[in-house]
Protein backbone atom coordinates (compact mmCIF):
# COMPACT_ATOMS: atom_id res chain seq x y z
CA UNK A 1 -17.41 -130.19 -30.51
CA UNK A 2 -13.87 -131.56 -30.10
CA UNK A 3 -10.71 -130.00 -30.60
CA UNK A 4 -7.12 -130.92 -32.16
CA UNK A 5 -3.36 -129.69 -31.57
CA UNK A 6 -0.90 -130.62 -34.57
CA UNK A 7 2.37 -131.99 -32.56
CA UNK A 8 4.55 -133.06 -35.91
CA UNK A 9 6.45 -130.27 -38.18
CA UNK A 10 4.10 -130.51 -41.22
CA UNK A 11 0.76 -132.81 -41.83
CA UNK A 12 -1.40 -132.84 -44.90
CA UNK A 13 -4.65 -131.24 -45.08
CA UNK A 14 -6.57 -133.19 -47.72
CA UNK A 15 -9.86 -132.35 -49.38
CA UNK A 16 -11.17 -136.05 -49.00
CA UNK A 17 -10.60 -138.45 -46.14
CA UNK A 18 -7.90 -140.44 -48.08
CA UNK A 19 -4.00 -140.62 -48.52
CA UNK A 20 -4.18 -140.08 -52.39
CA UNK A 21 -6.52 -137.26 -52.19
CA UNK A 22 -5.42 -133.81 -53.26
CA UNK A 23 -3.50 -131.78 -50.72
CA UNK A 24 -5.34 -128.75 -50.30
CA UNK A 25 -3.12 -127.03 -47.50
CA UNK A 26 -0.48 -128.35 -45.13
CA UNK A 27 -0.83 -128.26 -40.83
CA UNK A 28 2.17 -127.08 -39.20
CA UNK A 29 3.33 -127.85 -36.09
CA UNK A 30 1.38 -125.78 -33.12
CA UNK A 31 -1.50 -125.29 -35.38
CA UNK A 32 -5.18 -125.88 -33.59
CA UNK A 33 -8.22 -126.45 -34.82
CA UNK A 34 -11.82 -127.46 -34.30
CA UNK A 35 -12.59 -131.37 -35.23
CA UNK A 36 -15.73 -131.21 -37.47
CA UNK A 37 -16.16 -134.85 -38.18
CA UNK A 38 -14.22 -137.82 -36.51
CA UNK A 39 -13.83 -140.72 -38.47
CA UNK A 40 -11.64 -144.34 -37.48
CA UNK A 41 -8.71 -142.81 -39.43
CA UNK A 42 -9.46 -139.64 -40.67
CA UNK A 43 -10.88 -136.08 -39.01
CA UNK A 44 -12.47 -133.07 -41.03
CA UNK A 45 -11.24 -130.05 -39.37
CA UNK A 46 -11.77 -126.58 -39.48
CA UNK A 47 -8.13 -124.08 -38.80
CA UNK A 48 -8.23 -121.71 -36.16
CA UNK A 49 -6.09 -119.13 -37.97
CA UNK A 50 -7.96 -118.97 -40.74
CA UNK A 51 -11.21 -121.35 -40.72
CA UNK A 52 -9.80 -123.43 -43.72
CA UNK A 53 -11.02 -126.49 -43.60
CA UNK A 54 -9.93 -130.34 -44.91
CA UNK A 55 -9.42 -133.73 -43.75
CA UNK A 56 -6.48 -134.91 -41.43
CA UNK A 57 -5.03 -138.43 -40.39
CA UNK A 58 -5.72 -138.91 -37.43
CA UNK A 59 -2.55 -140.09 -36.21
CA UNK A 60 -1.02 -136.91 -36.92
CA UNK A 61 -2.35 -134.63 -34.06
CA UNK A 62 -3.57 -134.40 -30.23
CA UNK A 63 -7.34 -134.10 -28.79
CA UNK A 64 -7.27 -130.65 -26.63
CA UNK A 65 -10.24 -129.41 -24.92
CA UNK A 66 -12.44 -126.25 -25.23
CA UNK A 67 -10.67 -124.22 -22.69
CA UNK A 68 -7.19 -124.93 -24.33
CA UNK A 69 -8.61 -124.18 -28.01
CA UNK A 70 -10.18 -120.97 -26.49
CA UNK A 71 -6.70 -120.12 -24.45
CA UNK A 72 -4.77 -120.38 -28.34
CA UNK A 73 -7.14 -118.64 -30.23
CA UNK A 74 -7.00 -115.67 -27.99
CA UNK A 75 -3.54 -115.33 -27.92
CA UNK A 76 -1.52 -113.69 -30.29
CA UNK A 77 0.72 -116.30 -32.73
CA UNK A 78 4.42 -116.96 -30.87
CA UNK A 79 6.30 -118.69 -34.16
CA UNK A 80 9.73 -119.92 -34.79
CA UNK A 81 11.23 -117.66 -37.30
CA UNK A 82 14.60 -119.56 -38.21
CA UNK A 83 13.78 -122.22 -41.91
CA UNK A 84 14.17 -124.74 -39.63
CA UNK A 85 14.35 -125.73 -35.87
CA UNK A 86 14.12 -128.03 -33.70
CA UNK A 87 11.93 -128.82 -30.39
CA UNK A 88 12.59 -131.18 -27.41
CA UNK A 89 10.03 -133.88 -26.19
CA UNK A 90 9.78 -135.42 -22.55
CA UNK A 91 12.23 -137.80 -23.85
CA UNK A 92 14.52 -135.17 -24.77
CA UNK A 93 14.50 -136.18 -28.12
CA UNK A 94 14.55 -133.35 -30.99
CA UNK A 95 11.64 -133.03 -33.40
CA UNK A 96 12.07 -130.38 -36.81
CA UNK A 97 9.61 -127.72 -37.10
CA UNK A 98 9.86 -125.47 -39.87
CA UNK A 99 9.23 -121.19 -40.31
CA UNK A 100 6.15 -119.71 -39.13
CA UNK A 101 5.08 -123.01 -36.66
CA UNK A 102 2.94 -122.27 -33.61
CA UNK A 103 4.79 -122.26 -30.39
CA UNK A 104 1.97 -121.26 -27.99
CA UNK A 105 0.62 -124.82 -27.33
CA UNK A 106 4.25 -125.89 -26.19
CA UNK A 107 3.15 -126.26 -22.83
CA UNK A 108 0.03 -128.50 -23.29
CA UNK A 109 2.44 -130.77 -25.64
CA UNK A 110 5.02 -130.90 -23.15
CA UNK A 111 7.84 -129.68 -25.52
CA UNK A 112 10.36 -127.49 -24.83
CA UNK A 113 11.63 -124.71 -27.40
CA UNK A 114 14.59 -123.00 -27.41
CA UNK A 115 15.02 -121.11 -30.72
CA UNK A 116 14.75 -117.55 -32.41
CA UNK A 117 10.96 -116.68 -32.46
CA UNK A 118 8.37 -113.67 -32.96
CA UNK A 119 5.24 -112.41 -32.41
CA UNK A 120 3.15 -109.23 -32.72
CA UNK A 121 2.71 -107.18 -35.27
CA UNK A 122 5.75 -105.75 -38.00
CA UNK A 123 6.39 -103.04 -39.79
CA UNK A 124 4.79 -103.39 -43.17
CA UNK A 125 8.79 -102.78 -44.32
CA UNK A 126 9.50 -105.96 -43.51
CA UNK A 127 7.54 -108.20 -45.23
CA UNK A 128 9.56 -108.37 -48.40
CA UNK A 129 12.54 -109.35 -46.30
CA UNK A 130 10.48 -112.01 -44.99
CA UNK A 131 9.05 -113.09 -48.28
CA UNK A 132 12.87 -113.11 -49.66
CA UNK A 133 13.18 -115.89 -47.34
CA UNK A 134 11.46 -118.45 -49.22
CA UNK A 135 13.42 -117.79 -52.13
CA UNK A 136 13.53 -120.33 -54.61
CA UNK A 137 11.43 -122.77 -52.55
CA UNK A 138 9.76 -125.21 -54.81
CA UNK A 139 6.57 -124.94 -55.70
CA UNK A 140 4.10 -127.41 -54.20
CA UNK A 141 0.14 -127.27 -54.45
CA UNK A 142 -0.56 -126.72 -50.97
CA UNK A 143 2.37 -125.95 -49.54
CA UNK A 144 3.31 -123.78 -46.45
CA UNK A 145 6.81 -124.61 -46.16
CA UNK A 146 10.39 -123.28 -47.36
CA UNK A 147 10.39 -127.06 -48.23
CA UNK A 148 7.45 -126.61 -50.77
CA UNK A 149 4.95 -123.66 -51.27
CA UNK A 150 2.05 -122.31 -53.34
CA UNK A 151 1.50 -118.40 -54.45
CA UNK A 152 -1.06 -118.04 -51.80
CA UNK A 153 0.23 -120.22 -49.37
CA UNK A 154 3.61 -117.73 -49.54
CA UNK A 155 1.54 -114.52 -48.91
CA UNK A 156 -0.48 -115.77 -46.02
CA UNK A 157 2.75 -116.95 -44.21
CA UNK A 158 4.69 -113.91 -44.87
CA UNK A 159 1.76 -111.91 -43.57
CA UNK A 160 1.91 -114.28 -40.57
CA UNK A 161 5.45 -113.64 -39.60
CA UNK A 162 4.46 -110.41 -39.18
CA UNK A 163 1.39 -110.69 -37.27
CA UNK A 164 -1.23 -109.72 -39.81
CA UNK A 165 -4.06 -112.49 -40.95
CA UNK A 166 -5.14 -113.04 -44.65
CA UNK A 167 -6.82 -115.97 -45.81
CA UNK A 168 -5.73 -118.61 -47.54
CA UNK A 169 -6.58 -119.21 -51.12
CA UNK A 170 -5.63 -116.41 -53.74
CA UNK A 171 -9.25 -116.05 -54.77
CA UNK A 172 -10.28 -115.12 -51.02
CA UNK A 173 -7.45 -113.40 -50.61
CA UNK A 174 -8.82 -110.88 -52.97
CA UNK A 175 -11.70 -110.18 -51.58
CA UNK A 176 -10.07 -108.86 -48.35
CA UNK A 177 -7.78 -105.03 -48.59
CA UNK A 178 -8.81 -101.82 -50.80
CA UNK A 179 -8.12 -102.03 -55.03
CA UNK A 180 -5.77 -100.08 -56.29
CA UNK A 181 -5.99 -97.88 -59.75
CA UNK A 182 -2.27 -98.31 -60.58
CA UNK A 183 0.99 -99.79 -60.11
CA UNK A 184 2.47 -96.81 -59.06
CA UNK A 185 -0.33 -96.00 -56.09
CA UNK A 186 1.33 -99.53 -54.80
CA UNK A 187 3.83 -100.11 -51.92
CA UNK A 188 6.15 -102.91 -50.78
CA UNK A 189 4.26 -105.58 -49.87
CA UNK A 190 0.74 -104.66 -51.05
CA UNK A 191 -0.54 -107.79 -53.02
CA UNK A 192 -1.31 -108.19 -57.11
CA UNK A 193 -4.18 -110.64 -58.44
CA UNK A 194 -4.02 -112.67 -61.24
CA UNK A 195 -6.94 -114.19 -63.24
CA UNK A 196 -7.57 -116.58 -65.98
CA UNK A 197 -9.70 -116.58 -69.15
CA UNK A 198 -12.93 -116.85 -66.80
CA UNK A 199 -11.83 -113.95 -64.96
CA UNK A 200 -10.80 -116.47 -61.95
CA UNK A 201 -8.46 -115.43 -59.50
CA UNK A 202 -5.61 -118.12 -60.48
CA UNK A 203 -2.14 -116.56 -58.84
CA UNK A 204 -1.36 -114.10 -56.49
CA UNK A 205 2.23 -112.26 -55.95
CA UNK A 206 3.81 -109.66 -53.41
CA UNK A 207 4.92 -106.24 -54.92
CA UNK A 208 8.20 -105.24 -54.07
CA UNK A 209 10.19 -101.77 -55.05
CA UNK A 210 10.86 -101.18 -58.65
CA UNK A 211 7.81 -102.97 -60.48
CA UNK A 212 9.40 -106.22 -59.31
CA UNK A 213 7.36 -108.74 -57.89
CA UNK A 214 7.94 -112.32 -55.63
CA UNK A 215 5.67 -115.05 -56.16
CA UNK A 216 5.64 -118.88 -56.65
CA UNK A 217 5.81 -120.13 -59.96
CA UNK A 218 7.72 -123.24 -60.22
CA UNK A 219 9.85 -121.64 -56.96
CA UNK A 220 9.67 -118.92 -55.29
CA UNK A 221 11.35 -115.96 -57.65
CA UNK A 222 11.23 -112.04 -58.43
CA UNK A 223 9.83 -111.30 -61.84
CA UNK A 224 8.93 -107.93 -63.40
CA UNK A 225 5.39 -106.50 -62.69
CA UNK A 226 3.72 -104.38 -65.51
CA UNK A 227 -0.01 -103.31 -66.44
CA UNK A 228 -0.60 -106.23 -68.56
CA UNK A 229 0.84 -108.73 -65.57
CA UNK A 230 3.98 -110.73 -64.81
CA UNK A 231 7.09 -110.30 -67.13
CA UNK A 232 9.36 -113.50 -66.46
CA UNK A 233 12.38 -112.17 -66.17
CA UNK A 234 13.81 -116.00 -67.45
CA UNK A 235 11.43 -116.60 -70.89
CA UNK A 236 10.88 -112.76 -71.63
CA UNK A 237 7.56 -113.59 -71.61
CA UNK A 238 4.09 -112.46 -69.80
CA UNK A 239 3.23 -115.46 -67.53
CA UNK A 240 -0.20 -114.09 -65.93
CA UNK A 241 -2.52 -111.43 -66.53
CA UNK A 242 -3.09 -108.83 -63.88
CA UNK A 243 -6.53 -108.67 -62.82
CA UNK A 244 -6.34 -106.21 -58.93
CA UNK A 245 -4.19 -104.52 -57.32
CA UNK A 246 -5.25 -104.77 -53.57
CA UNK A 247 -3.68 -102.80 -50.52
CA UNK A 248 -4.52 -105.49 -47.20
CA UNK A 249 -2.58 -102.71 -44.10
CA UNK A 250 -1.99 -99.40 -44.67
């Protein structure tokens, strides 16, 4: 088995070995993982944080070895907590990273960091004020970033932030946490599930105080949450039907 390190601020994790495949998820910088298949350009790999897997260029991140992939996945997530920030190379030369990289492999890529950062665990209070962050962030199909995000890429990175681990797509997402009856048995940050026609799990959204809701859809925005589903605030319309309500931490 061989291990990788991802040393730039944001790589694409594709579902096929190609540069006009779909972008399933994005890599951020500090983000290790285990190399399933190596190919002359491309490398299917399989996330540490959260076992996702996809293909990777493989100019776009670092062999490690066992002990170093072992040494990461034991510790607890150090991340940068500022939209955007910058870290220093051997050649003193600045390189962006964005909110909620990796900072513990610093040392094996010989950067230096010098920003705001976090880790452990949060109150569950402060999710929404991390969620809030990404505010009007475009959406993007894949995306992880305040540069470009999906509904459950937002959730598992403001979970993240504050040192709790979901998955990554909204339909496994919903497996994970305890249902909920009602609206009203909900709290701050406990998620919603949306499905489609086939009863799919299509969307995903964070509650916040006052049967509002944050979620990506088009951007990052607050909407109204009801029984039926999301009431945009913008088209006085329901956008998507609720399907769970699911409590992930107490």
């Amino acid at each position: 088995m061989q291990y990788g390190l991802c040393y730039l601020s944001v790589v694409a994790l594709r579902s096929e070995a190609s540069d006009t495949s779909e972008l399933i998820s994005q890599v951020l910088y500090g983000d290790y993982f285990k190399v399933l298949e190596h190919r002359k350009s491309w490398s299917r790999i399989r996330l540490g944080f959260d076992k996702y897997e996809g293909w990777i260029d493989n100019k776009q991140f670092l062999f490690i070895d066992e002990l170093e992939y072992k040494d990461l996945h034991k510790s607890d997530p150090l991340m940068s907590t500022d939209l955007v920030d910058f870290i220093t190379n051997q050649k003193q030369q600045l390189h962006p990273i964005l909110l909620g990289s990796t900072l513990n492999g610093l040392s094996y890529l010989k950067h230096a960091f010098e920003g705001e950062k976090s880790v452990g665990t949060k109150e569950k209070s402060k999710l929404i004020d991390t969620a809030v962050l990404y505010l009007n962030t475009p959406y993007l199909w894949g995306g992880k970033t305040p540069f470009g995000i999906d509904c459950s890429g937002l959730v598992q990175m403001v979970y993240k932030l504050n040192g709790f681990k979901i998955l990554r797509d909204a339909s496994q997402q919903a497996t994970q946490g305890d249902a909920l009856s009602f609206i009203e048995e909900s709290e701050p940050g406990d998620l919603a599930f949306f499905d489609n026609n086939e009863g799919e799990i299509i969307h995903v959204g964070m509650i916040m105080e006052d049967h509002h809701i944050i979620h990506a859809h088009g951007k990052v925005r607050i909407d109204l949450l009801d029984q039926s589903g999301i009431y945009n605030v913008d088209t006085k319309t329901h956008s998507h039907k609720l399907r769970v309500i699911k409590k992930i931490i107490s």
